[in-house]
PDB file of N, CA and C in Angstrom:
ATOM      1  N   UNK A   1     -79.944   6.675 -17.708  1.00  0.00           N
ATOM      2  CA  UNK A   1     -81.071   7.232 -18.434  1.00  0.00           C
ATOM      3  C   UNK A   1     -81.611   8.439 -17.670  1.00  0.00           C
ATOM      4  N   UNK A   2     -82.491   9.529 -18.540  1.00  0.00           N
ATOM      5  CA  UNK A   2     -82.912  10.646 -17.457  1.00  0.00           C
ATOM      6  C   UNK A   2     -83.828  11.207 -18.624  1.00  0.00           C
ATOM      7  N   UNK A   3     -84.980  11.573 -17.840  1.00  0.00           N
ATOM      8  CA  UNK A   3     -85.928  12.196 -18.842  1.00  0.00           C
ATOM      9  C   UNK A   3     -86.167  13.496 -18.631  1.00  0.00           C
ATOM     10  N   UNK A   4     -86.449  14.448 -19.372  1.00  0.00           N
ATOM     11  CA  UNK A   4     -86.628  15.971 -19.705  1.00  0.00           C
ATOM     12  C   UNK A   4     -88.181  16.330 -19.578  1.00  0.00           C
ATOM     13  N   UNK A   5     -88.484  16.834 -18.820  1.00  0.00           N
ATOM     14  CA  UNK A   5     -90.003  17.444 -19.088  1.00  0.00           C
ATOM     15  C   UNK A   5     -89.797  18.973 -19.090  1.00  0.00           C
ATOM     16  N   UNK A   6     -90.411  19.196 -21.139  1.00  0.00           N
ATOM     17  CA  UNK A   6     -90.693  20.653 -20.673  1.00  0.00           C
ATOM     18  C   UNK A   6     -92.009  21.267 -20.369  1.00  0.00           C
ATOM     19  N   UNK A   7     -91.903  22.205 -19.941  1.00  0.00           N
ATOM     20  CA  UNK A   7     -92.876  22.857 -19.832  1.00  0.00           C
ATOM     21  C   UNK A   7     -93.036  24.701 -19.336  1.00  0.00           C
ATOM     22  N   UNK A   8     -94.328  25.250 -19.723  1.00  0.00           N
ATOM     23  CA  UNK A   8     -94.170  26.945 -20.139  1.00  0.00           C
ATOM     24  C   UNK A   8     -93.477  27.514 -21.191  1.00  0.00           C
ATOM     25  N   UNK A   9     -93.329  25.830 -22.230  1.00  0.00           N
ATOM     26  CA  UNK A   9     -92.721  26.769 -23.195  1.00  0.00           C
ATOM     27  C   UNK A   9     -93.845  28.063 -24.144  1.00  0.00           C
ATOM     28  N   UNK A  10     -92.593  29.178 -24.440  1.00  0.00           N
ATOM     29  CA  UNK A  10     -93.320  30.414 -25.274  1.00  0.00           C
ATOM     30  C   UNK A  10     -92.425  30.904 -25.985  1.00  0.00           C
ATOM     31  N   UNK A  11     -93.049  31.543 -27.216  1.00  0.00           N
ATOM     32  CA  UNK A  11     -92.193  31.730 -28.525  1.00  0.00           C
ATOM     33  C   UNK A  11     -92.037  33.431 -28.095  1.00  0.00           C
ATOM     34  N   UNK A  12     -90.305  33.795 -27.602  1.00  0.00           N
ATOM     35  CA  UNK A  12     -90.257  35.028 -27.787  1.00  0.00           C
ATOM     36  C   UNK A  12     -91.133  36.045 -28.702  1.00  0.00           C
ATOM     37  N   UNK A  13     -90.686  37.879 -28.485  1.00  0.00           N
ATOM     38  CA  UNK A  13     -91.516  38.962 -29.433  1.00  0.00           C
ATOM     39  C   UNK A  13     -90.859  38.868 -30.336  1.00  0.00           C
ATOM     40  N   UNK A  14     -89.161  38.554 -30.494  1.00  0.00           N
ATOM     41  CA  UNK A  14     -88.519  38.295 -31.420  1.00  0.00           C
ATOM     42  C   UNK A  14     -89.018  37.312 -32.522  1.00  0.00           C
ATOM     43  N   UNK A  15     -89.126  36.140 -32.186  1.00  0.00           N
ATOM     44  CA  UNK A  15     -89.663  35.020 -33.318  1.00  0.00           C
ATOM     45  C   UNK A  15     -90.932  35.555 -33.605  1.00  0.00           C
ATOM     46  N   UNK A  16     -91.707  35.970 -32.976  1.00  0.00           N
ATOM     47  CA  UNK A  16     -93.297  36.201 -33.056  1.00  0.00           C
ATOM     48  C   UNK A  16     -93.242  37.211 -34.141  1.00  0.00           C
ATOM     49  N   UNK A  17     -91.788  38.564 -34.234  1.00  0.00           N
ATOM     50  CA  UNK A  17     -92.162  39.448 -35.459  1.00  0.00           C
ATOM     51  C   UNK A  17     -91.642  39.025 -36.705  1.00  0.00           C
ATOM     52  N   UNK A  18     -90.601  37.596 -36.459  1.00  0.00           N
ATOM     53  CA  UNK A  18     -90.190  37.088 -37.612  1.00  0.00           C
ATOM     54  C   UNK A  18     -91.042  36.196 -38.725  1.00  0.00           C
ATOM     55  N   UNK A  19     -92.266  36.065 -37.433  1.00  0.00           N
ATOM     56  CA  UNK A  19     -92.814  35.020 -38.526  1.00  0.00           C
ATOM     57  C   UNK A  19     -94.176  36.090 -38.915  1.00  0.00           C
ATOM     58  N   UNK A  20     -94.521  36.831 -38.105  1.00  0.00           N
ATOM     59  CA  UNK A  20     -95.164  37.501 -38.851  1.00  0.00           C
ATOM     60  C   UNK A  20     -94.821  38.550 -40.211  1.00  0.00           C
ATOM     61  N   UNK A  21     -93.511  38.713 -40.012  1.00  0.00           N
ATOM     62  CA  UNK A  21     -93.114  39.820 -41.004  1.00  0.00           C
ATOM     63  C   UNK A  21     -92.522  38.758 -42.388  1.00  0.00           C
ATOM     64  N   UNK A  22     -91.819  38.143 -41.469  1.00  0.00           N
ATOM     65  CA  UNK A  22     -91.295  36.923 -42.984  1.00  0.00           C
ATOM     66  C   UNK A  22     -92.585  36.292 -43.299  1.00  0.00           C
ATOM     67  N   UNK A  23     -93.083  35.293 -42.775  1.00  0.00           N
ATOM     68  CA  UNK A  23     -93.918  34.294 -43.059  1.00  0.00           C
ATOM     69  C   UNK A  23     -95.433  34.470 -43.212  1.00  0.00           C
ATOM     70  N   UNK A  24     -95.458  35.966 -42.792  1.00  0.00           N
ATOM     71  CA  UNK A  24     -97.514  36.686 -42.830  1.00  0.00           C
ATOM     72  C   UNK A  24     -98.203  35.734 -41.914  1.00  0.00           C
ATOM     73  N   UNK A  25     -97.400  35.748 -40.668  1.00  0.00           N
ATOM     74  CA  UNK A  25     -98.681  35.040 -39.348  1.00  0.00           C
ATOM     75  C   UNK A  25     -99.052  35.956 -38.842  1.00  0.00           C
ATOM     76  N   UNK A  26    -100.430  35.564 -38.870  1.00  0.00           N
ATOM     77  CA  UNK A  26    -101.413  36.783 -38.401  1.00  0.00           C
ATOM     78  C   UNK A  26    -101.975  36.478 -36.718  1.00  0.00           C
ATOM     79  N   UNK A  27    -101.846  35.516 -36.375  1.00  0.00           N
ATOM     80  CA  UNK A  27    -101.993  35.760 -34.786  1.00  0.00           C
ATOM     81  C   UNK A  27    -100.902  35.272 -34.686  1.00  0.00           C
ATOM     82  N   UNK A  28    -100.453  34.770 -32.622  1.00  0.00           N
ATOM     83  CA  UNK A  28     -99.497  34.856 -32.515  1.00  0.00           C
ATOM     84  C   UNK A  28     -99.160  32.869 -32.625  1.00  0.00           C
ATOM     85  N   UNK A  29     -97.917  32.801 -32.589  1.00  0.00           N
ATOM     86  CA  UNK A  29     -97.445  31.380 -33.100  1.00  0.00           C
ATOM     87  C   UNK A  29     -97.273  30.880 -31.764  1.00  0.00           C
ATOM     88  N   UNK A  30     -97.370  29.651 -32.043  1.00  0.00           N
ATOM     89  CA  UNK A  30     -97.343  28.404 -30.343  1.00  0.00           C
ATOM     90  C   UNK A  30     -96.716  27.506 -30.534  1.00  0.00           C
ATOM     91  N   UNK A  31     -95.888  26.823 -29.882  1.00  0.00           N
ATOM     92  CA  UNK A  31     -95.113  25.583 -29.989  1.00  0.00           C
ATOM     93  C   UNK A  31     -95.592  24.713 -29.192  1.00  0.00           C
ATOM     94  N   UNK A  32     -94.741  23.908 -29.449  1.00  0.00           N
ATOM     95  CA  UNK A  32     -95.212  21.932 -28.387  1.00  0.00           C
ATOM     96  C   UNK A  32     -93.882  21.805 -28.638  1.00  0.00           C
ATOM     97  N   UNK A  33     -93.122  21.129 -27.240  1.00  0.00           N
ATOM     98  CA  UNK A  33     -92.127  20.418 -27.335  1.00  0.00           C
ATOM     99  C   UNK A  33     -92.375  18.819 -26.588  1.00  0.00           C
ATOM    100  N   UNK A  34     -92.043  18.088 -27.342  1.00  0.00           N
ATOM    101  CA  UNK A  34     -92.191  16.643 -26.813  1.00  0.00           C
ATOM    102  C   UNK A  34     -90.978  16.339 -25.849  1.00  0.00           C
ATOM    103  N   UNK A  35     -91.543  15.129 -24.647  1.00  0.00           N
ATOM    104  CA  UNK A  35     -90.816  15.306 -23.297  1.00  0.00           C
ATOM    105  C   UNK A  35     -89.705  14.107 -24.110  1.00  0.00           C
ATOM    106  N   UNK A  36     -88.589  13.719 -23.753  1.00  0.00           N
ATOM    107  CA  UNK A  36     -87.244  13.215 -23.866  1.00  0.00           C
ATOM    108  C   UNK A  36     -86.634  12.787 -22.550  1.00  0.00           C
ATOM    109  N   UNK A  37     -86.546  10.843 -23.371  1.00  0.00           N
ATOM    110  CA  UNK A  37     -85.463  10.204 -22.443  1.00  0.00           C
ATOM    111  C   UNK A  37     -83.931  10.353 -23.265  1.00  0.00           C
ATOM    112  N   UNK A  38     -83.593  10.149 -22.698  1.00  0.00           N
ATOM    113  CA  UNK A  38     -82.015  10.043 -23.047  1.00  0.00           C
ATOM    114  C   UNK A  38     -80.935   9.573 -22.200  1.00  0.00           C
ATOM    115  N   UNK A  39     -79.561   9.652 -22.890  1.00  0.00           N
ATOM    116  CA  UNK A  39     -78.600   8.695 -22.306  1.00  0.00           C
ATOM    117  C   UNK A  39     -78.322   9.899 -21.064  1.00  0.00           C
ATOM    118  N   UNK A  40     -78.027   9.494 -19.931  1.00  0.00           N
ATOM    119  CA  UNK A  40     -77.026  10.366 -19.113  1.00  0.00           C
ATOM    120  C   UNK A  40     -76.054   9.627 -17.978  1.00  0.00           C
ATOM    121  N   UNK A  41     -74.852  10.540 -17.933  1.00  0.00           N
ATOM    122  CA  UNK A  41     -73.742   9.414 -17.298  1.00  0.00           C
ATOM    123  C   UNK A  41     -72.778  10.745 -16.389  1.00  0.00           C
ATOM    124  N   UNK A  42     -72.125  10.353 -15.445  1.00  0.00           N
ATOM    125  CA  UNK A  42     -71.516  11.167 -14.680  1.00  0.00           C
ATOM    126  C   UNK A  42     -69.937  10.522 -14.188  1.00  0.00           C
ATOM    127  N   UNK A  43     -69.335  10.897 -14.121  1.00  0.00           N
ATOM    128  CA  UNK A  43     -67.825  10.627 -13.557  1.00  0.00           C
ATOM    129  C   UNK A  43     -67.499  11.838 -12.624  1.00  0.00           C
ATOM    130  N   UNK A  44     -66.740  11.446 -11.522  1.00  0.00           N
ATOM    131  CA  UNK A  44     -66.315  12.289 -10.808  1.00  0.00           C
ATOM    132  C   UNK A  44     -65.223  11.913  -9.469  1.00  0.00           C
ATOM    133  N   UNK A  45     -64.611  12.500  -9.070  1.00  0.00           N
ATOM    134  CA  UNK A  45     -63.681  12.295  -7.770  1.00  0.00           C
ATOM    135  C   UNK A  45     -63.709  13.327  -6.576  1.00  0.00           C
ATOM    136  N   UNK A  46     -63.077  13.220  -5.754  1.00  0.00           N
ATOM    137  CA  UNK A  46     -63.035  13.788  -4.223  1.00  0.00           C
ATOM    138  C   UNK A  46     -61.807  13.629  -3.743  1.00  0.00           C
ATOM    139  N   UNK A  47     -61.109  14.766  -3.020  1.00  0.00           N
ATOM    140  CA  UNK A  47     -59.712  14.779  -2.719  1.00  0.00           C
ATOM    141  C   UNK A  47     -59.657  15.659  -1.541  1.00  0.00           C
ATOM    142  N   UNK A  48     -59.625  14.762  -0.357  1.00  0.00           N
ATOM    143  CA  UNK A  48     -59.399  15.796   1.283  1.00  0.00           C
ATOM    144  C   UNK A  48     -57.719  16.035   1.021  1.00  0.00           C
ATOM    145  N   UNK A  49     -58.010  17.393   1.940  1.00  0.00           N
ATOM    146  CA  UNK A  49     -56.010  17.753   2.009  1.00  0.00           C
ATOM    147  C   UNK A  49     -56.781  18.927   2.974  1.00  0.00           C
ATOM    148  N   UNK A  50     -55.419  19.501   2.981  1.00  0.00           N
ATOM    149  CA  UNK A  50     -55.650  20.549   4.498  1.00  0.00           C
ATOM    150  C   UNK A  50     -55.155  19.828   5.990  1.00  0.00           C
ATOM    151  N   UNK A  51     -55.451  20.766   6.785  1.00  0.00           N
ATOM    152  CA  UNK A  51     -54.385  20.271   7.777  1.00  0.00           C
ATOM    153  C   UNK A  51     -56.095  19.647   8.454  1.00  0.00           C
ATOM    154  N   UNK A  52     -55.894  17.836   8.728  1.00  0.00           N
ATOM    155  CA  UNK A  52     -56.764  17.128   9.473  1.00  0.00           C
ATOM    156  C   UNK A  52     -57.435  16.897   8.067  1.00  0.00           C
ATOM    157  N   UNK A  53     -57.250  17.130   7.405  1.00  0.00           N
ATOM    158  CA  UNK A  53     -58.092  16.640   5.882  1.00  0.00           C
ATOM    159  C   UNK A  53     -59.590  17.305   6.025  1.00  0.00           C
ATOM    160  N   UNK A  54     -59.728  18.856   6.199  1.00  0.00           N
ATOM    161  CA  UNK A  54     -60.739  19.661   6.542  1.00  0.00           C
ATOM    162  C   UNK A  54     -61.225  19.975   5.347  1.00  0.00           C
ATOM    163  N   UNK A  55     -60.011  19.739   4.216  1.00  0.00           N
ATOM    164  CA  UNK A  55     -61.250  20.679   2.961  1.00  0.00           C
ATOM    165  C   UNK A  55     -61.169  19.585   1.704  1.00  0.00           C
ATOM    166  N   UNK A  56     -61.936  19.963   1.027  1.00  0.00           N
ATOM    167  CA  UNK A  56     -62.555  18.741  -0.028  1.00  0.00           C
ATOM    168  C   UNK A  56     -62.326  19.641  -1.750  1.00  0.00           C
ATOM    169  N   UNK A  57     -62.061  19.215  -2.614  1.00  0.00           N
ATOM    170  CA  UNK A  57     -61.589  19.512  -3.678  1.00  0.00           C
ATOM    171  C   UNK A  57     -62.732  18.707  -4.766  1.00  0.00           C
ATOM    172  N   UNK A  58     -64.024  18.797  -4.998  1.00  0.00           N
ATOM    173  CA  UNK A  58     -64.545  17.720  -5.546  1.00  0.00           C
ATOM    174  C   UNK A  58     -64.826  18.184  -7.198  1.00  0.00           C
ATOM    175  N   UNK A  59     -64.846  17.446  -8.226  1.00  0.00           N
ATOM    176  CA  UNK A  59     -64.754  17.976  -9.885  1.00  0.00           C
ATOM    177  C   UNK A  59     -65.986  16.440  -9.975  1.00  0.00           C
ATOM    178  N   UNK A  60     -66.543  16.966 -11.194  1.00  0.00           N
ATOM    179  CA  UNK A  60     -67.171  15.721 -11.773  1.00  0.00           C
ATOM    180  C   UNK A  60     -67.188  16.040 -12.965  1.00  0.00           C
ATOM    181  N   UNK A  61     -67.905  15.160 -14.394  1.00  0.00           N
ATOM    182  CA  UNK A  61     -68.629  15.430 -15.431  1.00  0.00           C
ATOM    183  C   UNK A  61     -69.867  14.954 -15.644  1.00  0.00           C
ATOM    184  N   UNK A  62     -71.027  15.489 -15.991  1.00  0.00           N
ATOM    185  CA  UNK A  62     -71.838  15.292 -16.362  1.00  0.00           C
ATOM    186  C   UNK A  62     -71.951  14.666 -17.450  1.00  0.00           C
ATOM    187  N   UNK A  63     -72.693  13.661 -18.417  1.00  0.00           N
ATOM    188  CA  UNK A  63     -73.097  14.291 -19.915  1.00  0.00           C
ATOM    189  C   UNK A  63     -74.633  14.030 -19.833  1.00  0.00           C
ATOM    190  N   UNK A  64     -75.592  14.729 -20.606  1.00  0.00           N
ATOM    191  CA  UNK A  64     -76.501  14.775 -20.995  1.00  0.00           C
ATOM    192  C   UNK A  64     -76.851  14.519 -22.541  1.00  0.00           C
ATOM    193  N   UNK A  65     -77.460  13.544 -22.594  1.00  0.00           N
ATOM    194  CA  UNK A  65     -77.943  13.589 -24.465  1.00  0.00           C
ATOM    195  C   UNK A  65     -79.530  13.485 -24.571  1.00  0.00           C
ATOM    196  N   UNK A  66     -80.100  15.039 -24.953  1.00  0.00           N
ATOM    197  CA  UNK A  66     -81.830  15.358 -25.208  1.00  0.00           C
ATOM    198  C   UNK A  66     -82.036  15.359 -26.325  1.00  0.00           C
ATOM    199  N   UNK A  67     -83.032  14.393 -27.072  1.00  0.00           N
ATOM    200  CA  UNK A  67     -83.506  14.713 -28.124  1.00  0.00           C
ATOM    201  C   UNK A  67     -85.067  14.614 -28.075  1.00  0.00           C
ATOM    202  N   UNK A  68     -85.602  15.690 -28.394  1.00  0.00           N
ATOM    203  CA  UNK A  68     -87.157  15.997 -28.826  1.00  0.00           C
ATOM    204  C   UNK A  68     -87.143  16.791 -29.987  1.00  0.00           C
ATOM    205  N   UNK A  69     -88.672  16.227 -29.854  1.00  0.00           N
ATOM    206  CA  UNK A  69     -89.262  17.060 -31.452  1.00  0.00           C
ATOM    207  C   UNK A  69     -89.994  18.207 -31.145  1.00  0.00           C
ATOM    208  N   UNK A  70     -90.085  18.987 -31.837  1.00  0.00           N
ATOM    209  CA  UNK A  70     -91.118  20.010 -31.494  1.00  0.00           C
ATOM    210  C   UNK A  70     -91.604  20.610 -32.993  1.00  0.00           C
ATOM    211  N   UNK A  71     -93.045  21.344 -32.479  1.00  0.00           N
ATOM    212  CA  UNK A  71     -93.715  21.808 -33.896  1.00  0.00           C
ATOM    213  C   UNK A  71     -94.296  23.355 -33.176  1.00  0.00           C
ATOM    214  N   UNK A  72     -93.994  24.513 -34.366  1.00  0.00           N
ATOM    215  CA  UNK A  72     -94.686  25.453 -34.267  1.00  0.00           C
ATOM    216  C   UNK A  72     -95.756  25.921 -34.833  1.00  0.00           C
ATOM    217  N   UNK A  73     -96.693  25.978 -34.906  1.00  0.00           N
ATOM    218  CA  UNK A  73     -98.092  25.915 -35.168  1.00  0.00           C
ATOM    219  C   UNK A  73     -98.473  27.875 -35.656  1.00  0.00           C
ATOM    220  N   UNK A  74     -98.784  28.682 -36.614  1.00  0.00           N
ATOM    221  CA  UNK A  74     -99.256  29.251 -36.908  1.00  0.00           C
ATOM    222  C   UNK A  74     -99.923  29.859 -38.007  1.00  0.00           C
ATOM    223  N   UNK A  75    -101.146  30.652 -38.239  1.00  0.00           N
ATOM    224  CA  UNK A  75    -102.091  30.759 -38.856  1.00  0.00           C
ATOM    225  C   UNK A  75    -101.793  32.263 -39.565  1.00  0.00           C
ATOM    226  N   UNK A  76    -101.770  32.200 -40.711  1.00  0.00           N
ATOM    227  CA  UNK A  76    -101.729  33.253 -41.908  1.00  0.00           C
ATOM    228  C   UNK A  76    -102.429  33.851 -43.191  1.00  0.00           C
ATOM    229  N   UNK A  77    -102.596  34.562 -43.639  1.00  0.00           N
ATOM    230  CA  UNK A  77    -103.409  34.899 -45.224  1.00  0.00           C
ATOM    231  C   UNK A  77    -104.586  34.614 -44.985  1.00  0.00           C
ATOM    232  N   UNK A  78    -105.318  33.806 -45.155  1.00  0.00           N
ATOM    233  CA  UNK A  78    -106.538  33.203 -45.451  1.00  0.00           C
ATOM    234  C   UNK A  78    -107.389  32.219 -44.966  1.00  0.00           C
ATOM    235  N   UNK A  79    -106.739  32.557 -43.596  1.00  0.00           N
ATOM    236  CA  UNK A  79    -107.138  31.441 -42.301  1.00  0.00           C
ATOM    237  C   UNK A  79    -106.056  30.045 -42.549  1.00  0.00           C
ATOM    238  N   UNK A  80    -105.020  29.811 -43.624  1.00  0.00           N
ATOM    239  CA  UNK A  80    -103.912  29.066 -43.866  1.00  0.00           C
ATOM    240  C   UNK A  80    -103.205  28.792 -42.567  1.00  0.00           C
ATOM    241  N   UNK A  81    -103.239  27.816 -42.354  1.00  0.00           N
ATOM    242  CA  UNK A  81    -102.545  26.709 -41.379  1.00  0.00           C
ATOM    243  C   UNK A  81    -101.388  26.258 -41.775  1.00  0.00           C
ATOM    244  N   UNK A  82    -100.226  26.921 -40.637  1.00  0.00           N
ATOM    245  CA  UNK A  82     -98.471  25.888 -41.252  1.00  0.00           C
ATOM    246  C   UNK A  82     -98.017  25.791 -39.680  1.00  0.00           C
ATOM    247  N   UNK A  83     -97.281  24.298 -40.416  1.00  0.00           N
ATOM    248  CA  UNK A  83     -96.687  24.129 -39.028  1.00  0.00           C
ATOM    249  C   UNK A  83     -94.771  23.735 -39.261  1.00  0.00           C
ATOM    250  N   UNK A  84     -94.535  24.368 -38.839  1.00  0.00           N
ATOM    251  CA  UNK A  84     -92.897  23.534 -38.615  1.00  0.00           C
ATOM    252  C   UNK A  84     -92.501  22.732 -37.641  1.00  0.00           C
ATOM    253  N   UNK A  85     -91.470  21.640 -38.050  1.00  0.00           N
ATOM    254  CA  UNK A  85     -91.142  20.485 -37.420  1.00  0.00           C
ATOM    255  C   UNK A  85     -90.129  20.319 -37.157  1.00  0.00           C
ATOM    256  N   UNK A  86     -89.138  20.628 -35.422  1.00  0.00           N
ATOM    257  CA  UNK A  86     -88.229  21.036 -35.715  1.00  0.00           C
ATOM    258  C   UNK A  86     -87.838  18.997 -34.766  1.00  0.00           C
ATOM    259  N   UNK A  87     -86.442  19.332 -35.066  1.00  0.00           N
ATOM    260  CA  UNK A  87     -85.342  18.107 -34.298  1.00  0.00           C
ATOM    261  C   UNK A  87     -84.676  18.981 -33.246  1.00  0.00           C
ATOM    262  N   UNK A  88     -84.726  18.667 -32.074  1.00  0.00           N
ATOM    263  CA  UNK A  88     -83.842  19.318 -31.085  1.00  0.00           C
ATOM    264  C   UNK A  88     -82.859  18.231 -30.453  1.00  0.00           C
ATOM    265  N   UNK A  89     -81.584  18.187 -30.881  1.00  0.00           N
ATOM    266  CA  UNK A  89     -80.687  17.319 -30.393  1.00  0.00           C
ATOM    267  C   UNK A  89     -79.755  18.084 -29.252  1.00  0.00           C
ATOM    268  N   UNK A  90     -79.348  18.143 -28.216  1.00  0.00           N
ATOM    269  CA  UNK A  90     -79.035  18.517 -27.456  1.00  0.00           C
ATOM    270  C   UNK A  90     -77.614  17.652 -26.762  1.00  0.00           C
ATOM    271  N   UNK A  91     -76.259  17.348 -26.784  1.00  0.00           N
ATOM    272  CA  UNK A  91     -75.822  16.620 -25.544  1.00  0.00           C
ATOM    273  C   UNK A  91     -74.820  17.794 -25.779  1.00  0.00           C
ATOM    274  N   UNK A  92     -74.595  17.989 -24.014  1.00  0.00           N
ATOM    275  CA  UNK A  92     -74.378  18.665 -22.845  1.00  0.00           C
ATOM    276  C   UNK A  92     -73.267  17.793 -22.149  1.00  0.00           C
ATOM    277  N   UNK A  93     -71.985  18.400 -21.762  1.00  0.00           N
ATOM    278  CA  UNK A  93     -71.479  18.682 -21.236  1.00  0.00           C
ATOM    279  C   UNK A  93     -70.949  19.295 -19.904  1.00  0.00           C
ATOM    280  N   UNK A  94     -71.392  18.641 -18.758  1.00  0.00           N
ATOM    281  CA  UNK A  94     -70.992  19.787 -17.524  1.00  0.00           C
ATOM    282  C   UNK A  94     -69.394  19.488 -16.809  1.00  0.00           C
ATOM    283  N   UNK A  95     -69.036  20.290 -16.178  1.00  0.00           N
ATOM    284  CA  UNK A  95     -68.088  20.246 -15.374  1.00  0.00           C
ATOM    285  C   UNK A  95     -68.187  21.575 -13.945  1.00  0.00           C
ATOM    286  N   UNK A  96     -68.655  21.219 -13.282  1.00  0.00           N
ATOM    287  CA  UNK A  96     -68.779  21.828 -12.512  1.00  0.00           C
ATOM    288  C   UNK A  96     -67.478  21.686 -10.901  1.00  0.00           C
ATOM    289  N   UNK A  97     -66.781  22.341 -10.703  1.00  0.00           N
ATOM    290  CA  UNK A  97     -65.423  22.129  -9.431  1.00  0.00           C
ATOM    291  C   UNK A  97     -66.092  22.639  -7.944  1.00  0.00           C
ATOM    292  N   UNK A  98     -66.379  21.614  -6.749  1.00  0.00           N
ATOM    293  CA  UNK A  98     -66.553  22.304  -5.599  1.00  0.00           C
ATOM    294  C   UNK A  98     -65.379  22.624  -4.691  1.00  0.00           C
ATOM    295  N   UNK A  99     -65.298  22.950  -4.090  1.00  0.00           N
ATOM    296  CA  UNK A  99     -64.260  23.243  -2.503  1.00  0.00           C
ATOM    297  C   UNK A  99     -65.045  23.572  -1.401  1.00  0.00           C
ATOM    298  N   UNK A 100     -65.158  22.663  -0.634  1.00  0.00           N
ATOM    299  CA  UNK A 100     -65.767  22.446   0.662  1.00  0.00           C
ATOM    300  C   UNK A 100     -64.810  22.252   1.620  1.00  0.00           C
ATOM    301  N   UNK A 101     -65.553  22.947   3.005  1.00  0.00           N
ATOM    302  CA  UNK A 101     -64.200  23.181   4.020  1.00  0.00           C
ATOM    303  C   UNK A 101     -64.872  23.475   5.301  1.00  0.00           C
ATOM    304  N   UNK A 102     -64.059  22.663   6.531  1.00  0.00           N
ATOM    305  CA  UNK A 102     -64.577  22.818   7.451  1.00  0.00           C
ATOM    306  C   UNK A 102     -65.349  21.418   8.233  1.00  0.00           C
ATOM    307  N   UNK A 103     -66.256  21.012   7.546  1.00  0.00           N
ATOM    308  CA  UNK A 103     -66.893  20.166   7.959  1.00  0.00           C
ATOM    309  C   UNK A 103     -66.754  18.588   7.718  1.00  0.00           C
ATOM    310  N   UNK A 104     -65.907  18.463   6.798  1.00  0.00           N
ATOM    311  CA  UNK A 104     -64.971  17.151   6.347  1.00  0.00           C
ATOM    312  C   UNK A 104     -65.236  16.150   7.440  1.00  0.00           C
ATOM    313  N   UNK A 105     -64.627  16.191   8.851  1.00  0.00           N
ATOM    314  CA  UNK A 105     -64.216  15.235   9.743  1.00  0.00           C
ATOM    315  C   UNK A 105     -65.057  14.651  10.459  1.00  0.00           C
ATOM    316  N   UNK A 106     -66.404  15.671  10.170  1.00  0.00           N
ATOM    317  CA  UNK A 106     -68.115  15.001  10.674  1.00  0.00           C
ATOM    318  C   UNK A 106     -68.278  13.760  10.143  1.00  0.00           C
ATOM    319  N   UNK A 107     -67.707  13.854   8.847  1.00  0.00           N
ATOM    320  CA  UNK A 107     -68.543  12.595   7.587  1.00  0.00           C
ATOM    321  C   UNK A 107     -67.975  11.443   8.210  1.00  0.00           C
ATOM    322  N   UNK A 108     -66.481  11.428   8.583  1.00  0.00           N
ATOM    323  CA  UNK A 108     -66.306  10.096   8.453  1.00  0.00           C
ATOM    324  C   UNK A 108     -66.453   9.590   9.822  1.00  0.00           C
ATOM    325  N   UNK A 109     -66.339   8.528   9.974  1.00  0.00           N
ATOM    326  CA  UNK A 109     -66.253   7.685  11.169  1.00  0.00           C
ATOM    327  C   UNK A 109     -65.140   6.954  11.951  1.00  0.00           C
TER     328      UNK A 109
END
């Protein structure tokens, strides 16, 4: 399990001229994103080689699965109040490869 906290979120100048030009928001628009637990799981291995087994070859995977809600909140025409309600589903994928070297023969005992 692993939980997400956001925070500082802000609605680009981009969205800000879309909703004013599409949608007639007359100040600027604000969001809320709600914080998210979700599933998360990792696999990975480690492989010394080199001469004395000095360097390390390490790969893993991540996955991540975020889901929050979020709402954008802005005001138009006639003091008119709208809000949108969005679903943010998110799972993520990492794979990240290290190579470490040198210091291998400290670790073990």
């Amino acid at each position: 399990m692993h939980y997400t906290h956001f925070f500082s979120e802000h609605i680009n100048h981009t969205a800000q001229n879309y909703f004013g030009i599409v949608l007639g928001a007359e100040s600027l628009a604000r969001w809320r994103v709600d914080n998210s637990w979700g599933l998360a799981g990792e696999v990975g291995t480690g492989v010394a080689f080199g001469r004395d087994s000095r360097w390390l070859f390490n790969t893993t995977i991540w996955y991540l699965d975020i889901d929050a809600e979020a709402e954008i909140h802005l005001r138009s025409g006639l003091n008119v109040r709208s809000r949108i309600h969005l679903d943010i589903d998110v799972d993520c994928i990492l794979i990240p490869l290290f190579l470490l070297g040198g210091w291998i023969p400290l670790l073990r005992s």
